[in-house]
Structures are given as structure tokens and as C-alpha cells.
Protein backbone atom coordinates (compact mmCIF):
# COMPACT_ATOMS: atom_id res chain seq x y z
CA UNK A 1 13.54 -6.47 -69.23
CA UNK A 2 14.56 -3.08 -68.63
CA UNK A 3 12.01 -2.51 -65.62
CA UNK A 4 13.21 -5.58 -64.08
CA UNK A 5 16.81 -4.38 -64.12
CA UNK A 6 15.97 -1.56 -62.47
CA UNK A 7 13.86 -3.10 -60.20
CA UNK A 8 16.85 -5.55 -59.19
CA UNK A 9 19.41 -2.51 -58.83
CA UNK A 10 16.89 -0.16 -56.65
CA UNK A 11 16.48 -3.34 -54.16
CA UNK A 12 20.13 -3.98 -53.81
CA UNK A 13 21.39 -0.19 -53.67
CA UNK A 14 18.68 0.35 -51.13
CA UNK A 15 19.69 -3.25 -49.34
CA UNK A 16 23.22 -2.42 -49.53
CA UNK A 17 23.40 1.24 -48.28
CA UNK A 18 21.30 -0.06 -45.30
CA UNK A 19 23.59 -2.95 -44.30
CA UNK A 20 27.00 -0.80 -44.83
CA UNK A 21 25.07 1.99 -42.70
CA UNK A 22 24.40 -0.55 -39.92
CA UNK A 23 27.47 -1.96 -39.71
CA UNK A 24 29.44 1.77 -39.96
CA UNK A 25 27.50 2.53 -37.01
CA UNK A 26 27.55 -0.50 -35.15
CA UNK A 27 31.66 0.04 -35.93
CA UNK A 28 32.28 3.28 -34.29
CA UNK A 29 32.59 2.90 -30.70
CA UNK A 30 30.88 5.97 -28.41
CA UNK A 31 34.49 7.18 -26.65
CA UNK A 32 35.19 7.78 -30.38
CA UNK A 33 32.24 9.52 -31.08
CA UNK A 34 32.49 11.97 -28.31
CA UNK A 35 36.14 12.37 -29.38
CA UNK A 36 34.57 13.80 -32.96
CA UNK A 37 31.88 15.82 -31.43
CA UNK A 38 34.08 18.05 -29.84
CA UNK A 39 35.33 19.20 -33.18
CA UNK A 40 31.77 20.53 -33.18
CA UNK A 41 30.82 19.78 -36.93
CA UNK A 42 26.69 18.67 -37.23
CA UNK A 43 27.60 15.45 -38.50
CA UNK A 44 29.65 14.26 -35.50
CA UNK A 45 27.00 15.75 -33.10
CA UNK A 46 24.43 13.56 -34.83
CA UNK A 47 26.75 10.79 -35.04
CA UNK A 48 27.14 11.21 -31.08
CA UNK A 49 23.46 11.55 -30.28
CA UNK A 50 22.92 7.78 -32.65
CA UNK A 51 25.74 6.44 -30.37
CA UNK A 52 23.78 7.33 -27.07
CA UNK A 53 20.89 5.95 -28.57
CA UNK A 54 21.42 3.80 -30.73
CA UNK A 55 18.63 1.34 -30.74
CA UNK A 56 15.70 3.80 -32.05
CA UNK A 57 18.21 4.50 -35.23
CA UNK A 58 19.21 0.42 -35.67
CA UNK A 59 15.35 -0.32 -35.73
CA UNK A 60 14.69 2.21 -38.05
CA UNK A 61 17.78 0.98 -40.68
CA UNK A 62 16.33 -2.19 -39.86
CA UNK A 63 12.75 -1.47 -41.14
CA UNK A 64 14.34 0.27 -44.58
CA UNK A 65 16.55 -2.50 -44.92
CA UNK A 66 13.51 -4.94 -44.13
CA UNK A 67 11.08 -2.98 -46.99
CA UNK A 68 13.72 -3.06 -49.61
CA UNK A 69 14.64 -6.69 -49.14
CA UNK A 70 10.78 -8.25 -48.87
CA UNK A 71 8.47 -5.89 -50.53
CA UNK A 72 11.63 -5.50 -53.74
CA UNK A 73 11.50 -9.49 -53.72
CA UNK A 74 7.35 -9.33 -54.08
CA UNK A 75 7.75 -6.76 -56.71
CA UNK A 76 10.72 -8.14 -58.51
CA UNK A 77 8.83 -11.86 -58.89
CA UNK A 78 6.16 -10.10 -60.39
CA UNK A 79 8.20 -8.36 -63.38
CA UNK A 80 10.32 -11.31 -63.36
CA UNK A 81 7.15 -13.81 -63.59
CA UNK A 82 5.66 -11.62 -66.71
CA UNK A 83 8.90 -10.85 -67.99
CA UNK A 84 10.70 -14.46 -67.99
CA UNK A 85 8.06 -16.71 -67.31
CA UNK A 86 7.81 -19.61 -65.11
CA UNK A 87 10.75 -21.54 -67.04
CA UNK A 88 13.73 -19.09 -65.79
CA UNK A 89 11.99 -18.04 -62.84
CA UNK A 90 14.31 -20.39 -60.19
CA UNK A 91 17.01 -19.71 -62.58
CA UNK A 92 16.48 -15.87 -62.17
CA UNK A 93 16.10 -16.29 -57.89
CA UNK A 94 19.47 -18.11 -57.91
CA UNK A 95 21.19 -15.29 -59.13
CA UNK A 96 19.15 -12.74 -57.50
CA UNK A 97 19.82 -14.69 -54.13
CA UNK A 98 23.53 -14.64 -55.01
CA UNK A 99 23.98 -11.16 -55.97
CA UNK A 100 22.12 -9.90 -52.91
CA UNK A 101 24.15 -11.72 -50.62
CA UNK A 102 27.57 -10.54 -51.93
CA UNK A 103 26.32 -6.89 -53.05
CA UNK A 104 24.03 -6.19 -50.67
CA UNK A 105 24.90 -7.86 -47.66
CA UNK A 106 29.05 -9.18 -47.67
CA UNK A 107 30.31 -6.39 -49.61
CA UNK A 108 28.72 -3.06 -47.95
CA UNK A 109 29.55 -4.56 -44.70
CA UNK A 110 32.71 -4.99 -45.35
CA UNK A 111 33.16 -1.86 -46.08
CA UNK A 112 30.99 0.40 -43.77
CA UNK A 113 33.58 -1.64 -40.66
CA UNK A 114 36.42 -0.55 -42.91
CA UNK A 115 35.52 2.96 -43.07
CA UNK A 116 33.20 3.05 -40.17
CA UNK A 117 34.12 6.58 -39.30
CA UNK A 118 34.20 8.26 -42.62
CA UNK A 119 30.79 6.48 -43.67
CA UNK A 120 29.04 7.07 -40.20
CA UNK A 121 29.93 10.90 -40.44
CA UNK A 122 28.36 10.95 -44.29
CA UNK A 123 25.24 9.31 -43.28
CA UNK A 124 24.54 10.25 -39.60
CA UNK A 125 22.40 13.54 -40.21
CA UNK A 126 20.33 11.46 -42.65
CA UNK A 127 19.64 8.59 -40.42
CA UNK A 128 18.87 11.22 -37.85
CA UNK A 129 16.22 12.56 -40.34
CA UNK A 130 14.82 9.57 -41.01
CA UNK A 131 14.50 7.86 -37.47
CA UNK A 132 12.43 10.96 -36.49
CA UNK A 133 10.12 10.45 -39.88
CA UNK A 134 9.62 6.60 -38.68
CA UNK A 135 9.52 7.35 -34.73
CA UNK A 136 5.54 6.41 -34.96
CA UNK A 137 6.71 2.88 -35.88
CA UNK A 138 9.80 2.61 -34.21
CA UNK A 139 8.06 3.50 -30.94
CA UNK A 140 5.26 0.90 -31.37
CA UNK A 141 7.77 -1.65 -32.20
CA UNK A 142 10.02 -0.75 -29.28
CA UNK A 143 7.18 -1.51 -27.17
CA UNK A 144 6.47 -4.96 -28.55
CA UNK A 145 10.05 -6.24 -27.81
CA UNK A 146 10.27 -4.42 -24.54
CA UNK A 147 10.02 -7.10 -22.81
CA UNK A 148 12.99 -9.00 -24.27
CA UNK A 149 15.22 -5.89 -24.94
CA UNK A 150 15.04 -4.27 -21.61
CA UNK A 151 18.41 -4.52 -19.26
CA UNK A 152 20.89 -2.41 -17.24
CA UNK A 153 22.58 -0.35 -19.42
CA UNK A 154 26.40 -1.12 -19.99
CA UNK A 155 29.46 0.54 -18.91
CA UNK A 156 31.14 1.90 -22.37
CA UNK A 157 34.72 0.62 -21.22
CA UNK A 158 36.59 -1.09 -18.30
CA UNK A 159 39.73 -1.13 -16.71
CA UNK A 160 41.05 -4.34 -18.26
CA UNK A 161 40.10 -2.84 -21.74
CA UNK A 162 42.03 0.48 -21.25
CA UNK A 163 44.87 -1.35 -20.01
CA UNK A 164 44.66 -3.57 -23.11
CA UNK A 165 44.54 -0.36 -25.11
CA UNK A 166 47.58 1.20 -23.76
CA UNK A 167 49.67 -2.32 -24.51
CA UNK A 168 48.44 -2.70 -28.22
CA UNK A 169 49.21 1.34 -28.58
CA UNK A 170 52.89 0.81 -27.44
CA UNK A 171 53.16 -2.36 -29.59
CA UNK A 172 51.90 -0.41 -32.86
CA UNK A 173 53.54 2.85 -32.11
CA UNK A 174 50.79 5.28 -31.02
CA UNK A 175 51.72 5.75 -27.51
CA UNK A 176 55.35 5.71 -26.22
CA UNK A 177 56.58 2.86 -23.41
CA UNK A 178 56.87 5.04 -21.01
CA UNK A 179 53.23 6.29 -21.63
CA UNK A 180 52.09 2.88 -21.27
CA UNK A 181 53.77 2.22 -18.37
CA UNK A 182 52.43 4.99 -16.69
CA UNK A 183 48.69 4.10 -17.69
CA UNK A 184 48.97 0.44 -16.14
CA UNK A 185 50.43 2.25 -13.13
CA UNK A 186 47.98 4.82 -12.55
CA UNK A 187 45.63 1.96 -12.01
CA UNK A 188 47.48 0.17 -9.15
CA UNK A 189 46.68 3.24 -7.22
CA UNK A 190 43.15 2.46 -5.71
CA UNK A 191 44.74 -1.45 -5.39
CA UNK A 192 47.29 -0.26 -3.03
CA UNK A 193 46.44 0.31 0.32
CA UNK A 194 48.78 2.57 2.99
CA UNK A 195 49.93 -0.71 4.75
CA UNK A 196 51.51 -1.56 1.39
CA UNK A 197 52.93 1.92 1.25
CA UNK A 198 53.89 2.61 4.35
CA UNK A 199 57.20 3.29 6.19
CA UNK A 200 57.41 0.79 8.97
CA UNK A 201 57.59 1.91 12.47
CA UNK A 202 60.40 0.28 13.44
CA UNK A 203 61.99 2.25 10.30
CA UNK A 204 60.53 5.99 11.33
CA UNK A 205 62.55 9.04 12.84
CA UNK A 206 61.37 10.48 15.92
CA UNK A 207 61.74 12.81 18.54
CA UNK A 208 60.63 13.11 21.91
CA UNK A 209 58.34 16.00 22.41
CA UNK A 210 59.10 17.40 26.26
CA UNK A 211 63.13 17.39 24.98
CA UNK A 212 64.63 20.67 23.40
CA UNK A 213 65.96 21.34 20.34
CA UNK A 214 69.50 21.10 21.76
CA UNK A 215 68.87 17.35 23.47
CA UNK A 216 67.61 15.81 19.74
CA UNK A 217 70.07 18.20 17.79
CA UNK A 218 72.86 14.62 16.97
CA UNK A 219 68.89 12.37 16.00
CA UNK A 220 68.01 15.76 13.78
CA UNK A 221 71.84 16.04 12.19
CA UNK A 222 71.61 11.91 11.57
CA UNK A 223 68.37 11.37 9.93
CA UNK A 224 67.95 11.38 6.04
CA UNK A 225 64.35 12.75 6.34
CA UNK A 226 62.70 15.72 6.57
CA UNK A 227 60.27 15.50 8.39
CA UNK A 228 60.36 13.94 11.70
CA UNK A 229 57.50 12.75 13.94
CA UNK A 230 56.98 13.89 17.48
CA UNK A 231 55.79 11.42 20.51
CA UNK A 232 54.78 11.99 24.07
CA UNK A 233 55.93 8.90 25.86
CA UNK A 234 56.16 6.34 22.61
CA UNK A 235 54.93 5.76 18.91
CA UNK A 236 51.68 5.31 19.63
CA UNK A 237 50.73 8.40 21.12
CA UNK A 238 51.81 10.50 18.68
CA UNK A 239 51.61 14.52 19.22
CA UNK A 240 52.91 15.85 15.47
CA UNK A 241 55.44 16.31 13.06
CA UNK A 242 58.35 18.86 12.50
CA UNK A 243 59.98 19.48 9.41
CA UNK A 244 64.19 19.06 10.05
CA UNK A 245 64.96 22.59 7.99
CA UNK A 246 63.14 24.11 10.72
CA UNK A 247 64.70 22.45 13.62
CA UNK A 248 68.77 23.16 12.05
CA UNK A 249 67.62 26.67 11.27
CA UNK A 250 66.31 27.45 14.89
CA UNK A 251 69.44 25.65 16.38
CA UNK A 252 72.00 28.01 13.82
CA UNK A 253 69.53 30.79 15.50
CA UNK A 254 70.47 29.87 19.08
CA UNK A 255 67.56 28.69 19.98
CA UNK A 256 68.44 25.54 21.16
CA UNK A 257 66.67 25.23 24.59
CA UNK A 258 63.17 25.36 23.03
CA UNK A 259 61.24 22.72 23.40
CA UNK A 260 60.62 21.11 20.30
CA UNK A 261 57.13 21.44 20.78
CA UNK A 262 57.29 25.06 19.93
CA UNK A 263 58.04 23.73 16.02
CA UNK A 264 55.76 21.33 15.68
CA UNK A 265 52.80 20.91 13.16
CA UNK A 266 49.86 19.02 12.94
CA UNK A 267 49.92 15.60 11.66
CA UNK A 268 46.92 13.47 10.27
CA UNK A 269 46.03 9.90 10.74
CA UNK A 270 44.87 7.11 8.38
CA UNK A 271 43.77 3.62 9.12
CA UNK A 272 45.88 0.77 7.33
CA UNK A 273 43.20 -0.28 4.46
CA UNK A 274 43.01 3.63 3.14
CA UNK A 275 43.52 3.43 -0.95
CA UNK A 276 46.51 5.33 -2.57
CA UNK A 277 44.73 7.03 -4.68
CA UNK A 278 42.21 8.62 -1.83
CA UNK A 279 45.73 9.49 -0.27
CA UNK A 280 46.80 11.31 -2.70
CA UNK A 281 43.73 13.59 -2.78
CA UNK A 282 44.43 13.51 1.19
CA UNK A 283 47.73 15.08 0.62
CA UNK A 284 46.46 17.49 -1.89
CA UNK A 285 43.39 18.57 0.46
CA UNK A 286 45.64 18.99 3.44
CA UNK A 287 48.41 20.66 1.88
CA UNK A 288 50.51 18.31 3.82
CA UNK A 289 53.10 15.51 2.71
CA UNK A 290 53.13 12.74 5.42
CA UNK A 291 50.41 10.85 7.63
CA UNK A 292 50.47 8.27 10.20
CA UNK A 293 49.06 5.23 9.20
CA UNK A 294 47.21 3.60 12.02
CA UNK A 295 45.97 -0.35 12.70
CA UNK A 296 42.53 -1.57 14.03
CA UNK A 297 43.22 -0.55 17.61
CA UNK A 298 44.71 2.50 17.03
CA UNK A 299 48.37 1.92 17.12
CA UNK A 300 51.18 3.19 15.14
CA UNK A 301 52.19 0.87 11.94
CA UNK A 302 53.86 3.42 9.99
CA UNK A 303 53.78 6.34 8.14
CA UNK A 304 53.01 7.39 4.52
CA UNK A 305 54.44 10.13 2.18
CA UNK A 306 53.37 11.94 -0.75
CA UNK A 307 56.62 10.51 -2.17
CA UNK A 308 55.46 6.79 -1.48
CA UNK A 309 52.24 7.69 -3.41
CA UNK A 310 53.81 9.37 -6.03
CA UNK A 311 56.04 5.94 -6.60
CA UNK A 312 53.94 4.10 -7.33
CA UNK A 313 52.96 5.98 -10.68
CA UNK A 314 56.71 6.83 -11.46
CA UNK A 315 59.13 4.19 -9.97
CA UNK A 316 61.43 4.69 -6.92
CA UNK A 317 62.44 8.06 -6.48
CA UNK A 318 65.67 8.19 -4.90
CA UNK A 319 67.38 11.67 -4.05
CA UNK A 320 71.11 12.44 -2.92
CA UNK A 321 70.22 12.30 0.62
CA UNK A 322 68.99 8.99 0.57
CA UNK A 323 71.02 6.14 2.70
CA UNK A 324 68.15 3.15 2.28
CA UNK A 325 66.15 3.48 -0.89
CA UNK A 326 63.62 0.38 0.56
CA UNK A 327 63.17 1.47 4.02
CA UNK A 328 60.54 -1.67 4.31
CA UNK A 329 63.61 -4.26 3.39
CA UNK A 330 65.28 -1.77 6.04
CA UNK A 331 62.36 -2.62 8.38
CA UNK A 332 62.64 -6.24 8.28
CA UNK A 333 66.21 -6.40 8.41
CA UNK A 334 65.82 -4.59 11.97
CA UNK A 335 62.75 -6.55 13.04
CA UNK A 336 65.00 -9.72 12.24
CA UNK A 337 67.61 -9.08 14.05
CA UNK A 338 65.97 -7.73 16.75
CA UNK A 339 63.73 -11.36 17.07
CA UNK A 340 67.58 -13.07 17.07
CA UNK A 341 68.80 -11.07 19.78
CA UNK A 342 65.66 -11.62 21.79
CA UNK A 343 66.38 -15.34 21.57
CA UNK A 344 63.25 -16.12 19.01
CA UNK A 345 65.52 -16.25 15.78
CA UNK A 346 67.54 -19.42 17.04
CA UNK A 347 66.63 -22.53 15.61
């Protein structure tokens, strides 16, 4: 009786520490992983390396698992046959059947998803050990169910799940609202397009470029930006940009019969479908804080701003100097009215 009590408690340890291993595993998702391996510490750089590859260490708990349940039934009917006899046998496989499925199957796996990290660090380097002891089998067996395992590997994550992430983090605590809100905005950036950015033309500053500084000096004094866009004969041939510091400073200097050319900087174009975020990196590359945003044919629609880009992770930002905080509403205000005095507004 003895044997077969030891016998019974060998096959569902051995069942049991393969299931909770499995699941443990199974539980701890790879961003997580990587996040322990940078403390360095063997165990988390095994537990990485499983998470990579985790099929070759599944099929080997698999195999264990496999070995303790069938070849511990064959050996446990044979003590139990000798030991009980044919009388309590079905008896005795009832409550073997029972006690494997709640202590070696319910129970360990319940716990190895409750403490999936803790376990998956304590058993990691020994799975490790042992996948490399069974990689003769493994590898045959991997090659058998090729054919039906075989497919594109996954991305680990997605944008809907990270976004799901930062919500449940807010609602339990772990991340503040405002960090939250900034994650679901940083993702809006390579939706947006410069067309939804963009300053309207009808809503831009400009300056002709053959005038002097003197001639645009009241347009300078009167706009609320500060940078202002230089044209040849209109808005769609555009030659640059000047920055209005500049232009005050060289009229407080006297110099106001230059030509306004003679302050003028380069400015860079965009068509109308460029992302946000490759804007940003734009502005970053270029050193430079506005573009022209340009349609199909090459015409002016408007212009964008590092500022407009910048809103869109942090909310309007509205300074002292600012008269019109929507310059778009501005811009179809004007286009309105403008249709109504043309005659095409009346009804």
C-alpha cells in the first residue's frame, strides 16, 4: 500500500508542477519579460529567451507532463491491480481521476496564472536546462507538426491594446489622467494629416517681397504672429518667411528702406496628406518651425507650425499675444462672408 501511495503522489507532484509551469509561462506576457531582463538577474534572462521561443520549452513541459500522466497511470494500475485487486480497482481510478484533475491540473493552474511572474522566474533556468536535455525529441517532434504549426509570427502588442492599457491604468490608479490622455494623443499623430493642421490661407500673414521694411511696417505692427510669409506676386508663389522680431528690430535700427527680401529665410513645402508625426521630425530635422502646406497642383492651402503639431499631443496652446485661438473657425468665418458679399451666400 505504501508503494502505491507513493506512486500516486510522484505522478501528481510531477503532473502538477508541469501544468502550474505551463500556465506561469503561458501567463507572463514578453513586454513583461523584457521589462525583468533588464534587471539583469539569470533567471529573467532565461525567462526572456523561453518568451522568444516559447514553443521548443511548451513541447518539452508537454512531454514531462505527458510521461508523468500516462506511463504513472500504467505503473500505478499495476501496484494498484496487485495491491487492491480487481474488486476496488474502478473504485481506486475514480478517485485517482478526481484527485488528478483538481491537484494536478485545476489547482497548479490556478496558481502558476496567479503568480505567473514569481513562479516563471523560480523555474525558468530549469526549464531552460531541461529543453536543451530533450532538444533531440523536441526537434523531431517539431518537425512532425510543422506543417500545422507553421505561420507568420505575431506582433506582441497593438495600438488598440496600448490604448486599452493606458484607460484601465488611469481607472485603477497606476498612471495619472493626464498620462493617459497624453498616450491616446500621441497616437492621433500619424492620423492627422497637415490639411487637418493647417492654418488656412485665407487666415495667413503676408508680406510682399519687392516692398521695404518701411511700406509693410503697420501689416508687421498688426499681426499676432511671428513669423510672416513672403510672396512675389500672390500666395502661391511663395519666396520665404521672415521672423517679425527681426523686421521691428531692423525698423528701431533705421533700416527701414530695405527690402524685405534682405531678412528673409528659407521656407519648406509639404503636400496636404503629410502625417503629423513625420512633421514633427520635419521640424526637428530642419531646425525650422513653420512650412507651407501645398495641394495636388501645387498651390498654397495653408501653413503648418510646430505649435499646431505640438497641439495635438497637449491641447490648445494659447499665449498672451493671441487674438483668435482657432484661426480655422477664423478661416471660415472670412471665407463666408466673403461668398455673401460676392453674391453666392444669398438664398
Amino acid at each position: 500500500m505504501l508503494q502505491l501511495a507513493i506512486a500516486v503522489l510522484i505522478v501528481i507532484a510531477g503532473s502538477a508542477l508541469c501544468s502550474g509551469t505551463e500556465t506561469a509561462l503561458l501567463s507572463v506576457p514578453t513586454l513583461k519579460a523584457r521589462q525583468l531582463a533588464q534587471s539583469k538577474r539569470p533567471a529573467a534572462i532565461a525567462l526572456l529567451a523561453i518568451r522568444e521561443k516559447i514553443n521548443r520549452p511548451i513541447a518539452t513541459i508537454v512531454i514531462l507532463n505527458n510521461i508523468f500522466n500516462i506511463v504513472g497511470s500504467i505503473v500505478i494500475g499495476s501496484i494498484a491491480t496487485k495491491v487492491l485487486g480487481d474488486a476496488l480497482l474502478g473504485l481506486f481510478s475514480g478517485i485517482l481521476t478526481f484527485l488528478i484533475i483538481v491537484f494536478a491540473e485545476i489547482f497548479p493552474k490556478t496558481m502558476g496564472e496567479r503568480y505567473a511572474e514569481r513562479v516563471s522566474l523560480w523555474v525558468a533556468i530549469p526549464v531552460r536546462g531541461l529543453t536543451w536535455l530533450l532538444s533531440p525529441l523536441v526537434w523531431v517532434l517539431e518537425r512532425i507538426t510543422a506543417p500545422l504549426t507553421n505561420s507568420n509570427q505575431r506582433p506582441i502588442t497593438n495600438e488598440a491594446e496600448i490604448k486599452l492599457l493606458a484607460t484601465l491604468g488611469y481607472q485603477e490608479g497606476i498612471i495619472e489622467d493626464d498620462e493617459a490622455d497624453m498616450i491616446q494623443r500621441v497616437f492621433r499623430l500619424n492620423d492627422l494629416t497637415a490639411e487637418d493642421l493647417m492654418t488656412p490661407r485665407v487666415a495667413i500673414t503676408y508680406v510682399p517681397g519687392d516692398r521695404t521694411l518701411a511700406a509693410v511696417q503697420a501689416a508687421v505692427i498688426a499681426s499676432q504672429h511671428t513669423r510672416i510669409l513672403v510672396i512675389e506676386h500672390d500666395l502661391d508663389h511663395m519666396l520665404g518667411v521672415v521672423l517679425k522680431h527681426e523686421l521691428l528690430a531692423a525698423l528701431v535700427q533705421g533700416k527701414g528702406e530695405q527690402p524685405v527680401t534682405s531678412l528673409m529665410r528659407q521656407v519648406h513645402f509639404v503636400p496636404e496628406v503629410e502625417r503629423a508625426d513625420r512633421l514633427l521630425k520635419k521640424f526637428q530635422a530642419s531646425r525650422e518651425h513653420l512650412v507651407v502646406v501645398v495641394d495636388e497642383y501645387g498651390g498654397v492651402s495653408g501653413v503648418v507650425t510646430l505649435e499646431d503639431v505640438l497641439e495635438v499631443l497637449t491641447g490648445e496652446i494659447v499665449d498672451e499675444t493671441d487674438q483668435n485661438v482657432d484661426l480655422q473657425a477664423l478661416a471660415r468665418q472670412r471665407r463666408k462672408r466673403l461668398l455673401q458679399t460676392r453674391g453666392f451666400g444669398k438664398q
